[in-house]
Protein backbone atom coordinates (compact mmCIF):
# COMPACT_ATOMS: atom_id res chain seq x y z
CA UNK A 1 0.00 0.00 0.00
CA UNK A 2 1.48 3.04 -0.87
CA UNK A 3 2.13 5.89 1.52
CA UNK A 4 -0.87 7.98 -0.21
CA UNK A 5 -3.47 6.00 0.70
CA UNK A 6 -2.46 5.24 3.89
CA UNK A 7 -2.09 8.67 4.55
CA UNK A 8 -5.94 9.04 3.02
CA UNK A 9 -7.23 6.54 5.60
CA UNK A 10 -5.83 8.36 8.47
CA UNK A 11 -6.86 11.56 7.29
CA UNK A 12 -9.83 13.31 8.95
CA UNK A 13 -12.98 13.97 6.08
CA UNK A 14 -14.02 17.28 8.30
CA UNK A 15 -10.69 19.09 9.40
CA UNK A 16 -8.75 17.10 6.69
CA UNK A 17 -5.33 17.08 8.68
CA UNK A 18 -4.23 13.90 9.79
CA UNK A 19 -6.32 12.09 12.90
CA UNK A 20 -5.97 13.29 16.55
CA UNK A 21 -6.95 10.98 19.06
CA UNK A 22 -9.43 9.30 16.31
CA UNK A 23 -13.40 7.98 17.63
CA UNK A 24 -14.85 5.70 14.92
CA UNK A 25 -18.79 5.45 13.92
CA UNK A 26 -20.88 2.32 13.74
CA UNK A 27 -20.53 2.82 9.93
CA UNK A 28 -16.11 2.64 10.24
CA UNK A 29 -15.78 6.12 9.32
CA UNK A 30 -13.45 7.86 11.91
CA UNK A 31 -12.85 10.91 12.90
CA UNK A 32 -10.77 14.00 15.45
CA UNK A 33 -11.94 13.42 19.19
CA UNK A 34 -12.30 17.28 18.27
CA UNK A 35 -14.09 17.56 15.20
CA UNK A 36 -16.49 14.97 15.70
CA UNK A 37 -17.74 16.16 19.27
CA UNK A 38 -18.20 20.03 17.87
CA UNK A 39 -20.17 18.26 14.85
CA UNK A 40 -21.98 15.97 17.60
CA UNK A 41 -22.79 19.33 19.81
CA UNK A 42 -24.15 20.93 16.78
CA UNK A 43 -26.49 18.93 15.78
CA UNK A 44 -27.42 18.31 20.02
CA UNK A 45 -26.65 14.64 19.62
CA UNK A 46 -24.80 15.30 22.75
CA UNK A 47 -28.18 15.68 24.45
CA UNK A 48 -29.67 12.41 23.26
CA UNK A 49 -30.38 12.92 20.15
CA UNK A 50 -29.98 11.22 17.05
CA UNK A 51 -26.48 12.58 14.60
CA UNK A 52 -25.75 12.20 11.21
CA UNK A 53 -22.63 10.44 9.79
CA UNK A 54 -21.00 13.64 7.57
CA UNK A 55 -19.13 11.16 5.22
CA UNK A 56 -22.71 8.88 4.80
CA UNK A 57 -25.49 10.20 6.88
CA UNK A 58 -26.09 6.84 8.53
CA UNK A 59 -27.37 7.44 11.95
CA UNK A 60 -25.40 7.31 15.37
CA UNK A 61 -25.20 7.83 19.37
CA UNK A 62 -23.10 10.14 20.87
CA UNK A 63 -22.25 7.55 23.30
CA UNK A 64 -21.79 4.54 21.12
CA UNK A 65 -18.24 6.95 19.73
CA UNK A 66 -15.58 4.62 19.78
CA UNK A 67 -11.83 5.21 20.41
CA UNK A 68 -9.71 3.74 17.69
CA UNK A 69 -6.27 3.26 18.84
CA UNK A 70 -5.20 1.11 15.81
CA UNK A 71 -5.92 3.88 13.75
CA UNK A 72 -4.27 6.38 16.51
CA UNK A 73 -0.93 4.52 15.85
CA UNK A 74 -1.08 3.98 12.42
CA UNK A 75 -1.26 8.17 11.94
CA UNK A 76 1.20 8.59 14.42
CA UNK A 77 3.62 6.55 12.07
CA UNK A 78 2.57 8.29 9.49
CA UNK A 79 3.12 11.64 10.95
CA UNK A 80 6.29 10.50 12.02
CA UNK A 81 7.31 9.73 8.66
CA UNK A 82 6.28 12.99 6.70
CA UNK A 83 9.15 15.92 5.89
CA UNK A 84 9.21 18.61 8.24
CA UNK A 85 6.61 20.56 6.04
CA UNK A 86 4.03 18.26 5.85
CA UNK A 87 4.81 16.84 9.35
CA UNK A 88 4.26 20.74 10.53
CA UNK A 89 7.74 21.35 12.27
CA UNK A 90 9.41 24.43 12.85
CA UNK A 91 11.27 25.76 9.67
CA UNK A 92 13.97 27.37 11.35
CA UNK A 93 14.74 24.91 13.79
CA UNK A 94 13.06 21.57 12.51
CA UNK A 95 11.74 20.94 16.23
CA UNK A 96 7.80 20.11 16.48
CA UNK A 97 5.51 22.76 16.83
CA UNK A 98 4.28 22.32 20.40
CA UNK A 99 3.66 25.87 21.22
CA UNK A 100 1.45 28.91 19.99
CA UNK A 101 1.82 32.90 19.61
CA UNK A 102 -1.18 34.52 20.01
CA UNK A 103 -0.08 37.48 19.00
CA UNK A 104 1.36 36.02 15.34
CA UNK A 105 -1.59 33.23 15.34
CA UNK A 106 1.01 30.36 14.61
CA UNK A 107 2.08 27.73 15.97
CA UNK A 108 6.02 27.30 17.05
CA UNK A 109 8.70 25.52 18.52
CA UNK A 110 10.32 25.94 21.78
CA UNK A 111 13.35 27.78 20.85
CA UNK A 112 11.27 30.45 18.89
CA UNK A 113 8.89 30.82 21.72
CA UNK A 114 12.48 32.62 23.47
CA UNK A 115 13.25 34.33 20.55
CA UNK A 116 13.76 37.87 20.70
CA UNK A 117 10.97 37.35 17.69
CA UNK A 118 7.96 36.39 20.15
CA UNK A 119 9.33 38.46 23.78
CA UNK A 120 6.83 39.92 25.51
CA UNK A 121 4.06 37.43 23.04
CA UNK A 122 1.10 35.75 24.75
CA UNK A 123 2.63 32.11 24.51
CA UNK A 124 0.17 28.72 25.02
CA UNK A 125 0.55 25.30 24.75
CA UNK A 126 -0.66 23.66 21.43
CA UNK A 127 -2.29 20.60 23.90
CA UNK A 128 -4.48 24.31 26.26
CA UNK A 129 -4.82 25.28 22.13
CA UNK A 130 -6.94 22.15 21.37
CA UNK A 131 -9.18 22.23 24.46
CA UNK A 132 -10.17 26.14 24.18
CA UNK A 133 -11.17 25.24 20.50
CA UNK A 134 -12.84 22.06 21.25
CA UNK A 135 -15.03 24.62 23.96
CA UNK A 136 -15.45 27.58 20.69
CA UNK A 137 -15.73 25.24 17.71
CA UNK A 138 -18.98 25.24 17.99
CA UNK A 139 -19.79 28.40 18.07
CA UNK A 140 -18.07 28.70 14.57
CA UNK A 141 -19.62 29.73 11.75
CA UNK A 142 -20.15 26.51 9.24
CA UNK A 143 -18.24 27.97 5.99
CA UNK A 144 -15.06 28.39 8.10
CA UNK A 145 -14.89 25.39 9.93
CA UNK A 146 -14.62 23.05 6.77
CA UNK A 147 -11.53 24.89 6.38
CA UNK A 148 -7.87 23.35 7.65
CA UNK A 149 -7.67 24.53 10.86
CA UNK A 150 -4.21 24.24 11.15
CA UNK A 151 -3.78 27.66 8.94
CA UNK A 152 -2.80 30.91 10.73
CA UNK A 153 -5.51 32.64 9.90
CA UNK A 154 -7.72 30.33 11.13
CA UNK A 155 -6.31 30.06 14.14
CA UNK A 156 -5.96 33.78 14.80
CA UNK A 157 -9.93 33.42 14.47
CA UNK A 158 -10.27 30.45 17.15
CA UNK A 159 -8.76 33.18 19.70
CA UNK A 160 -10.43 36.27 18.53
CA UNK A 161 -14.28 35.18 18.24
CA UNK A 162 -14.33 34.19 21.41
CA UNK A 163 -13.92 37.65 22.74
CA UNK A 164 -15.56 39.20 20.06
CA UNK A 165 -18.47 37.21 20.73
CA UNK A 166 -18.30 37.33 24.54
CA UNK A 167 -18.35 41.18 24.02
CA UNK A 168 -21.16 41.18 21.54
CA UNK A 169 -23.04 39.18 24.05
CA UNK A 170 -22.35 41.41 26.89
CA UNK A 171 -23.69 44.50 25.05
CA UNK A 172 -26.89 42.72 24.05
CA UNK A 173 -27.31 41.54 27.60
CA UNK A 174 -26.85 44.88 28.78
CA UNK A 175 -29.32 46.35 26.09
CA UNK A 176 -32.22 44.02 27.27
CA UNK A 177 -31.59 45.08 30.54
CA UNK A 178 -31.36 48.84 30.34
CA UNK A 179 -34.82 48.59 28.26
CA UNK A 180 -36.62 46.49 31.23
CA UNK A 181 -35.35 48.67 33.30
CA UNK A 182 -37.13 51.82 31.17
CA UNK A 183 -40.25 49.72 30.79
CA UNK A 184 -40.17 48.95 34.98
CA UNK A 185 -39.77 53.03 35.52
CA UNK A 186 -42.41 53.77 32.84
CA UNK A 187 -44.37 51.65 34.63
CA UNK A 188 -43.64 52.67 38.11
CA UNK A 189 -44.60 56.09 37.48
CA UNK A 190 -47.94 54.87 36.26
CA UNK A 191 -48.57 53.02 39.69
CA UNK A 192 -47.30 55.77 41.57
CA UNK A 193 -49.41 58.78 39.90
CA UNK A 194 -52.46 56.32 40.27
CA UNK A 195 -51.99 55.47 43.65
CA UNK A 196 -51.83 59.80 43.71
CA UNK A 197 -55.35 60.01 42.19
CA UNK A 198 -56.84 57.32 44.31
CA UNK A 199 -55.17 59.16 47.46
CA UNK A 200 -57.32 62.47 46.59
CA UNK A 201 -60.05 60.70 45.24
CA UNK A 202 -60.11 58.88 48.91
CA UNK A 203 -59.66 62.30 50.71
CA UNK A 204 -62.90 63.66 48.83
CA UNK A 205 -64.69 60.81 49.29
CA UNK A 206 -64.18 61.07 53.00
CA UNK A 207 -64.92 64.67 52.97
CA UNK A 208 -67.79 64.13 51.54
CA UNK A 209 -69.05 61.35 53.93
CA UNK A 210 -68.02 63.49 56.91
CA UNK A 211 -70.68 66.00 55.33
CA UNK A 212 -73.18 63.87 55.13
CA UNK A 213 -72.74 62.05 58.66
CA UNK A 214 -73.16 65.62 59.81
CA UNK A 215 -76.22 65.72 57.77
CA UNK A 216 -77.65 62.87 59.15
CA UNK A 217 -76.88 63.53 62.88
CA UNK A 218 -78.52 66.85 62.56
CA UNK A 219 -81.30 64.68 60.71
CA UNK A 220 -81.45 61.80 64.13
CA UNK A 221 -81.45 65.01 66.73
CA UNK A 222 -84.44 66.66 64.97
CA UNK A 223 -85.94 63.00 64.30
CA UNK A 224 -84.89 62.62 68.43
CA UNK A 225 -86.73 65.86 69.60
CA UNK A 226 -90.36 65.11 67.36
CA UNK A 227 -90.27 61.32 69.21
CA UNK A 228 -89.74 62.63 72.32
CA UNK A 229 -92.77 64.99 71.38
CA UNK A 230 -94.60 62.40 69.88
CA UNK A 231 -94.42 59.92 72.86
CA UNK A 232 -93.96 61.99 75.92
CA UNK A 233 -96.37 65.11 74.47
CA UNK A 234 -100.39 65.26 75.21
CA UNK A 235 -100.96 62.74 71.65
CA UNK A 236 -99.39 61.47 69.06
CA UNK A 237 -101.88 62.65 66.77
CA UNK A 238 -98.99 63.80 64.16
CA UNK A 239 -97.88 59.93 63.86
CA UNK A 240 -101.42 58.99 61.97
CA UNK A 241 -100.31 61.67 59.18
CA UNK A 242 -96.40 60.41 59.18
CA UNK A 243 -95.95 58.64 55.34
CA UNK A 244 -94.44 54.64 56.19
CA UNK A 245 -92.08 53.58 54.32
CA UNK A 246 -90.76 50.13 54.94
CA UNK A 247 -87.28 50.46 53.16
CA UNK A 248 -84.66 52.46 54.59
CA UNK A 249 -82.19 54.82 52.75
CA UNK A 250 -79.04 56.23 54.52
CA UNK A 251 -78.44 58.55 51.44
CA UNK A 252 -82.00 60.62 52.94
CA UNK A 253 -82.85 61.91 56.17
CA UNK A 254 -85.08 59.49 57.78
CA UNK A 255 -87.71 61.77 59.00
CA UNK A 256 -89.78 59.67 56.75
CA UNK A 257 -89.27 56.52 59.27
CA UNK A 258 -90.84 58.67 62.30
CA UNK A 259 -93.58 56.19 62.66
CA UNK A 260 -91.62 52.76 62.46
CA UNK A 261 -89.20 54.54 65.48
CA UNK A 262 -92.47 56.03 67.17
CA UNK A 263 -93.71 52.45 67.17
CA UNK A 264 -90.65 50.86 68.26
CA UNK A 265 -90.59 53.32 71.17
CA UNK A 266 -93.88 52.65 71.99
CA UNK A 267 -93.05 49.17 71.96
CA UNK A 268 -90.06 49.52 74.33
CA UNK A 269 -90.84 52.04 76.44
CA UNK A 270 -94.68 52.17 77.21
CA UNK A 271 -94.90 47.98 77.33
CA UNK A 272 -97.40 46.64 79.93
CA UNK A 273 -96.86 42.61 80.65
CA UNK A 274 -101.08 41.80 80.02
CA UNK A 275 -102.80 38.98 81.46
CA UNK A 276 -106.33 37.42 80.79
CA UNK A 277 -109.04 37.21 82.63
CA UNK A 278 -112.67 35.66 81.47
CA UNK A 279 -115.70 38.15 82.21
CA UNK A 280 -117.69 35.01 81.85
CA UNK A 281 -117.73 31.08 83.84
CA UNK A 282 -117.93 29.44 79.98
CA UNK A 283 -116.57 25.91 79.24
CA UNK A 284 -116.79 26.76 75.76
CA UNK A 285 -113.31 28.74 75.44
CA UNK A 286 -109.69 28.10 77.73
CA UNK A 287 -107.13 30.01 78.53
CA UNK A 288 -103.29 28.82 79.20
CA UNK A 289 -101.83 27.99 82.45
CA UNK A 290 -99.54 31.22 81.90
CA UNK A 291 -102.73 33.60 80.99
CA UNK A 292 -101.63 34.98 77.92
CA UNK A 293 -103.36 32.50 75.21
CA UNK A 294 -107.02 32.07 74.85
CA UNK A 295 -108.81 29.10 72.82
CA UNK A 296 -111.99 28.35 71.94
CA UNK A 297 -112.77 24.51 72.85
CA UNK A 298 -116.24 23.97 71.24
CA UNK A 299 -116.97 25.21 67.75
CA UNK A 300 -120.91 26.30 66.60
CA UNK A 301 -122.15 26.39 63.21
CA UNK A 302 -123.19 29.89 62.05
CA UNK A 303 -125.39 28.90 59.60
CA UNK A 304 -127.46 26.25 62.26
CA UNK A 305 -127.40 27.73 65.96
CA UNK A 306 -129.62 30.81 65.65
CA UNK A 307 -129.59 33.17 68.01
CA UNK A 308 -126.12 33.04 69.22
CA UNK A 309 -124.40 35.95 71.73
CA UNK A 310 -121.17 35.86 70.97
CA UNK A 311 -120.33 37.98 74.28
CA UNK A 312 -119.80 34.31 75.75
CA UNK A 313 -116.67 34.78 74.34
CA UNK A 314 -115.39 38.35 75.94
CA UNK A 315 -111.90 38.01 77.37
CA UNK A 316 -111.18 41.36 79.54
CA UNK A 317 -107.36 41.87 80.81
CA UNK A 318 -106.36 41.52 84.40
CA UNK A 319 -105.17 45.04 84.52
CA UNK A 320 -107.14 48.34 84.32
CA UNK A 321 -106.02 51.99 83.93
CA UNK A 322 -107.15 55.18 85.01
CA UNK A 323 -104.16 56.78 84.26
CA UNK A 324 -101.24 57.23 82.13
CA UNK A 325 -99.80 55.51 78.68
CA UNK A 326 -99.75 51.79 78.52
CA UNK A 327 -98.73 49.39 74.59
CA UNK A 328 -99.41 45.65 74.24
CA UNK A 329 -98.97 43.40 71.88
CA UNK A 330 -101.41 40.42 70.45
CA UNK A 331 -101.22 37.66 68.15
CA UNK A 332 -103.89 36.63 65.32
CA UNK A 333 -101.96 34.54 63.47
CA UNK A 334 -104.24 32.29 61.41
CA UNK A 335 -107.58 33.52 62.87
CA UNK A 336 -110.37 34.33 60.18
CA UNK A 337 -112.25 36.42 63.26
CA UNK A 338 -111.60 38.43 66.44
CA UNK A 339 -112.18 41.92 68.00
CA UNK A 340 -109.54 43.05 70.24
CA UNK A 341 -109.03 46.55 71.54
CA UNK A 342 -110.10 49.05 74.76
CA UNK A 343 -113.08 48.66 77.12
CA UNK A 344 -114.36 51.27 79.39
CA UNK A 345 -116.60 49.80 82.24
CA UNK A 346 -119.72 52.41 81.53
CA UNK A 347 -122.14 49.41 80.94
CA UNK A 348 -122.07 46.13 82.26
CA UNK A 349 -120.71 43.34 80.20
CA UNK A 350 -123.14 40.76 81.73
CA UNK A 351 -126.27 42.39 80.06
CA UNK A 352 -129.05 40.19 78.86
CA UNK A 353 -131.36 41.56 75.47
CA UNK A 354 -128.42 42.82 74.13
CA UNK A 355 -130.00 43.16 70.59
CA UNK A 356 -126.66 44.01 68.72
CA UNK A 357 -124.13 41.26 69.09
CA UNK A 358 -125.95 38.40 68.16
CA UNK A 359 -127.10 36.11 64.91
CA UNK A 360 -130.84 36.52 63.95
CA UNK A 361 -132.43 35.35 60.50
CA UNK A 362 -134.15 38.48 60.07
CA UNK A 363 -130.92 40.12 60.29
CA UNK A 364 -127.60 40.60 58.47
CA UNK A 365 -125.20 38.35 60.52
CA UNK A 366 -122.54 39.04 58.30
CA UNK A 367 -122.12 42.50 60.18
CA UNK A 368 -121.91 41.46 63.55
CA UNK A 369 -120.52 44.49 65.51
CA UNK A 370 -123.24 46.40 66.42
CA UNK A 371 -122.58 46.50 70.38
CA UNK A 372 -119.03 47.32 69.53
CA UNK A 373 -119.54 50.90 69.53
CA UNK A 374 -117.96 53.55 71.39
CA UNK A 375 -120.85 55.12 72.98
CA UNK A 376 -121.32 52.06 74.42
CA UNK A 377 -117.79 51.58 75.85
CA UNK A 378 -115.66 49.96 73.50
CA UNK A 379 -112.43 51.23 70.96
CA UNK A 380 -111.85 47.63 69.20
CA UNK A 381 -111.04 46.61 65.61
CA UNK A 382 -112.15 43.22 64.35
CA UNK A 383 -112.01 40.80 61.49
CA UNK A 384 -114.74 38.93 59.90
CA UNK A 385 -114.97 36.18 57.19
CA UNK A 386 -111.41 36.13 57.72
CA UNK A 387 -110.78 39.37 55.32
CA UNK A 388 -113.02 41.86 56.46
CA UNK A 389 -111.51 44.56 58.98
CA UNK A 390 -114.19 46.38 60.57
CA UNK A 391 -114.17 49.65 63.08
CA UNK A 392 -116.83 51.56 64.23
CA UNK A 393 -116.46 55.58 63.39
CA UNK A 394 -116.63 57.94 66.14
CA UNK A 395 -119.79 59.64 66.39
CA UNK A 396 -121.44 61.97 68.73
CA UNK A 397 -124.81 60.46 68.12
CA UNK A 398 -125.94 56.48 68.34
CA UNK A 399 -125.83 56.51 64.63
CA UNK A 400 -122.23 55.22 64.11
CA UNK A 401 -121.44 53.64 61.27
CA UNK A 402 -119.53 50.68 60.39
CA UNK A 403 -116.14 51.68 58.61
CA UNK A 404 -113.82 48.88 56.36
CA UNK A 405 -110.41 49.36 56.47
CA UNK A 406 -107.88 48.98 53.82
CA UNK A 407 -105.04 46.43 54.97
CA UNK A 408 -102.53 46.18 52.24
CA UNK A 409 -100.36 43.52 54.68
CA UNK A 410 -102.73 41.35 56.47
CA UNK A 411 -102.08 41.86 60.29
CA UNK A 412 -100.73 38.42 62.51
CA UNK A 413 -99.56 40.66 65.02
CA UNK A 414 -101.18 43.86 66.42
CA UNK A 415 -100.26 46.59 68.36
CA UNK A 416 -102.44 48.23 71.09
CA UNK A 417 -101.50 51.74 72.43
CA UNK A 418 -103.71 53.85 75.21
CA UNK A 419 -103.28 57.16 76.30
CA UNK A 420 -105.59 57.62 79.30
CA UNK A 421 -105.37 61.51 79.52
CA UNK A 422 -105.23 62.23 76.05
CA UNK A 423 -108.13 59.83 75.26
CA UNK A 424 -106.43 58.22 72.45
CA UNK A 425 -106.27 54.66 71.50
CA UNK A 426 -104.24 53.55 68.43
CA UNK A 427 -104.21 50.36 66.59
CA UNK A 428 -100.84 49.13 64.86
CA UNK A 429 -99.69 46.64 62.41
CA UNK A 430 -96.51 45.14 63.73
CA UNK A 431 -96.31 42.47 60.54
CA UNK A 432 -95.83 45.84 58.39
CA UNK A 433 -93.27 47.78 60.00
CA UNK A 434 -95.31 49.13 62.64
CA UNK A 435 -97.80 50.84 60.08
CA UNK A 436 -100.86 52.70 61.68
CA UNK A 437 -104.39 50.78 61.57
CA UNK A 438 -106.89 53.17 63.20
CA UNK A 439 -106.66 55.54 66.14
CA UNK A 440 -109.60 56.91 68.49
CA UNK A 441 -108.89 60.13 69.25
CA UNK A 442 -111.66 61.38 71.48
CA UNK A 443 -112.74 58.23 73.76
CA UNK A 444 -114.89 59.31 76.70
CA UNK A 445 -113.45 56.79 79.20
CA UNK A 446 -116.38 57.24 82.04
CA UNK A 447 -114.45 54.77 84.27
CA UNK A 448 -111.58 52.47 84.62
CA UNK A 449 -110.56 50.84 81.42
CA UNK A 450 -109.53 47.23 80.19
CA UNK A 451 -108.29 45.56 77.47
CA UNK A 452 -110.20 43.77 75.41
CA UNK A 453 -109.99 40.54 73.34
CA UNK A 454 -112.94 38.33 71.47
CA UNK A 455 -111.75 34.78 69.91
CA UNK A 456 -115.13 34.73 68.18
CA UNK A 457 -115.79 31.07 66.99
CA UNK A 458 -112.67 29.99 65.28
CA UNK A 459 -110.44 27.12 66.77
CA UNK A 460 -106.87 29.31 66.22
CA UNK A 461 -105.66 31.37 69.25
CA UNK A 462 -105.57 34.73 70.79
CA UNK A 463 -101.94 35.17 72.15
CA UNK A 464 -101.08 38.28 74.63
CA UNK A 465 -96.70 38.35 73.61
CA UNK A 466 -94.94 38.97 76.37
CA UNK A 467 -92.77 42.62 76.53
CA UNK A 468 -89.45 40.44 76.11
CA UNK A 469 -90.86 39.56 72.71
C-alpha cells in the first residue's frame, strides 16, 4: 500500500489534517476526538439525540463513539514519517511545533517561543490550544470550519471570536436590561401617579361622607326631639299623618321613618306585661296555664245555631287603667275572626237583650258588631270572614257607622296603644313595619278601662306576647 493511501485513511474527512486521538462510527468512518464532538454538539446529539454520519449520513449515538487506537498509531507513524513541512515542524529549527503565539496566530517551537521574535508574546501550549477550541468550535460559523484549521488565519480566528463574541453578548445583555429597566420606571410612574389620584379621590370621598354624617346627625337630633314629642307630648296625633315607608335609605334623612321609630318606642318604652281574665264562667273557650293564650274549645255552626251571643266569648285583661300611657302586643296569626281593643266599664258586660251582638235570621249576621260601639264603651277593631276589617267611626250620636279598612299587609300581630289623659287609642300593624291601623282620638273613658280581646268562633288562638318579645 502506498504511503498515499495510507495517509488518506488516516486523514480526517471534516478538518482534513491527519487524525488526533481518532473515535470511529458504527458505519467505520473515523474521525478527530475534536471535530467529531463540535459536529456531535451541533447537531445536540450530545443531548440524546440522534447525529448524522457527515461522510454517509447513517445514523449514530453520541455515546456509542468509539476510540480507535489502531488507527491512533497507524497516523502517528505516518506523521512520524512525513518531511518537516508536511509533518508541521518548525522551519527554522526543525523541532515540532508544540507551542502557539497569540499574538502572530502560529504555531512554534520551543526555541522560537524565546526568541527575541515572540518576547513579551502571549505564549500557550498547542495541547491548552486544542481544548479552548474544542469549547469555541462550535460556536463557529459553518463555511469556516470546513476549512484546515491548522492555517494561521484560522487560528488567529479560534482566539479572537471568542472575545468578540463574549463582548457582543455582553452588550446585548446589557441592552435588554437597560430597556426592562425603562419599561419597569415607565411603569412605576404609572402606579405611583395612580396610587396619587386614588389618594385624593379617597380624601374627597371622606370629605364628603363626613358631610353627610353631619347631615344625618342633625337629621337623628331633629328626628330625636319630634319622638320625644310624639311619645312623651299630650298625643301622638302627628304619627297617623307620618308617610311609612318600609325600606330604609341612609343617602335621605329618615324623617320619613318617624312612625316605624315612634312604634318601636312605643313598643319599648310604654310595654305593659297583660294577662287574661274571662268576664264570663264558659266551658266553651280556655285560657293557658300562663294567661296569655285564649282558645276556643267547642266550635258552633253559624249557619245552624240561631240566636247566638257571641259575648260568651269576651276576654277582659287583668289590669285596668285610670291613668297614664300603657302598649301591648297580640297575636292573630291564622284567625279568620276576632275583635280586640279598649273597654271602658260604663255598661255592664253581663247584660241580657243585648240586641246588637248576636245572629238573627231576620238580620244581616254578616255584620256582627253592632254592640261594639264607642258610645257604648268599646275602641276595638275586628275581622270577619277572615278578610273583612271592621271599626266603628266615632260619632257623637248612636248613629255610628260601620267603617272597612284597607289592609294592604294582612295583620298576625297587632299593636295596642292607650293614652288615658289624652283619650287616644291607636291600633298598629306590627307584621308591616309598625304601620298605623286606626286611632280613636276622642274616647270618653267614664271609668276604669280594660283591654279587650274576642276569639269569636274559630279554633286558632288569641296570644297576649310577652314585653321580652
Amino acid at each position: 500500500v502506498s504511503q498515499a493511501n495510507i495517509q488518506k485513511d488516516v486523514t480526517c474527512p471534516i478538518c482534513l489534517e491527519l487524525l488526533t486521538m481518532p473515535l470511529s462510527l458504527d458505519c467505520g468512518h473515523s474521525f478527530c476526538q475534536a471535530c467529531i464532538t463540535a459536529k456531535s454538539m451541533e447537531s445536540g446529539t450530545h443531548q440524546g439525540e440522534e447525529g448524522t454520519c457527515p461522510v454517509c449520513q447513517c445514523k449514530y449515538q453520541f455515546w456509542n463513539l468509539r476510540p480507535n487506537q489502531p488507527l491512533a498509531n497507524i497516523a502517528k507513524k505516518v506523521r512520524e514519517n512525513m518531511s518537516p513541512q508536511k509533518q508541521k515542524l518548525c522551519e527554522v529549527h526543525g523541532e515540532k511545533l508544540l507551542t502557539f503565539c497569540k499574538e502572530d496566530g502560529k504555531a512554534i517551537c520551543q526555541h522560537c517561543a524565546q526568541s527575541a521574535e515572540h518576547r513579551g508574546h502571549q505564549i500557550f501550549f498547542i495541547e491548552k490550544v486544542i481544548k479552548e477550541y474544542q469549547v469555541v468550535l462550535v460556536l463557529v460559523p459553518r463555511s469556516r470550519r470546513c476549512r484546515p484549521l491548522a492555517r494561521h488565519t484560522d487560528c488567529l480566528f479560534l482566539f479572537s471570536y471568542p472575545k468578540n463574541h463574549m463582548q457582543s453578548e455582553r452588550q446585548r445583555i446589557l441592552k435588554g436590561f437597560n430597556e426592562m429597566r425603562d419599561i419597569l420606571n415607565s411603569e412605576e410612574k404609572k402606579v405611583l401617579q395612580k396610587l396619587e389620584e386614588d389618594e385624593v379621590n379617597v380624601l374627597d370621598n371622606l370629605i364628603v361622607a363626613r358631610d353627610q354624617f353631619a347631615q344625618q346627625k342633625q337629621c337623628l337630633r331633629e328626628l330625636i326631639s319630634d319622638i320625644e314629642h310624639q311619645i312623651w307630648g299630650s298625643s301622638v296625633d302627628t304619627v297617623q299623618f307620618l308617610p311609612v315607608t318600609p325600606q330604609y335609605s341612609t343617602s335621605q334623612c329618615p324623617k320619613t321613618h318617624l312612625l316605624y321609630i315612634c312604634h318601636l318606642t312605643l313598643s319599648f318604652f310604654l310595654t305593659v306585661d297583660v294577662m287574661l281574665k274571662p268576664v264570663n264562667a264558659i266551658s266553651n273557650i280556655t285560657i293557658s296555664a300562663d294567661k296569655r293564650q285564649v282558645t276556643v274549645v267547642h266550635n258552633f255552626p253559624l249557619k245552624s245555631i240561631y240566636p247566638f251571643d257571641f259575648s260568651a266569648f269576651d276576654i277582659l285583661g287583668s289590669q285596668h287603667f285610670s291613668s297614664g300611657k300603657y302598649y301591648w302586643e297580640v297575636d292573630v296569626s291564622g284567625k279568620i275572626a276576632w275583635i280586640l281593643g279598649v273597654y271602658s266599664k260604663g255598661r255592664s258586660l253581663k247584660r241580657k237583650g243585648d240586641s246588637g251582638f248576636f245572629f238573627d235570621p231576620k238580620v244581616n249576621h254578616l255584620d256582627v258588631y253592632s254592640r261594639f260601639k264607642p258610645q257604648l264603651g268599646y275602641w276595638v277593631i275586628g275581622l270577619q270572614n277572615e278578610s273583612e276589617y271592621k271599626v266603628f267611626e266615632e260619632s257623637s250620636t248612636s248613629d255610628s257607622k260601620v267603617l272597612t279598612l284597607f289592609m294592604p299587609v294582612p295583620p298576625c300581630r297587632i299593636g295596642v296603644f292607650l293614652d288615658y289623659e289624652a283619650r287616644i287609642v291607636s291600633f298598629f300593624n306590627v307584621t308591616n313595619h309598625g304601620s298605623l291601623i286606626y286611632k280613636f282620638s276622642e274616647c270618653q273613658f267614664s271609668q276604669t278601662t280594660y283591654p279587650y280581646f274576642n276569639p269569636w268562633n274559630c279554633q286558632y288562638p288569641i296570644t297576649l306576647c310577652p314585653p321580652s318579645s
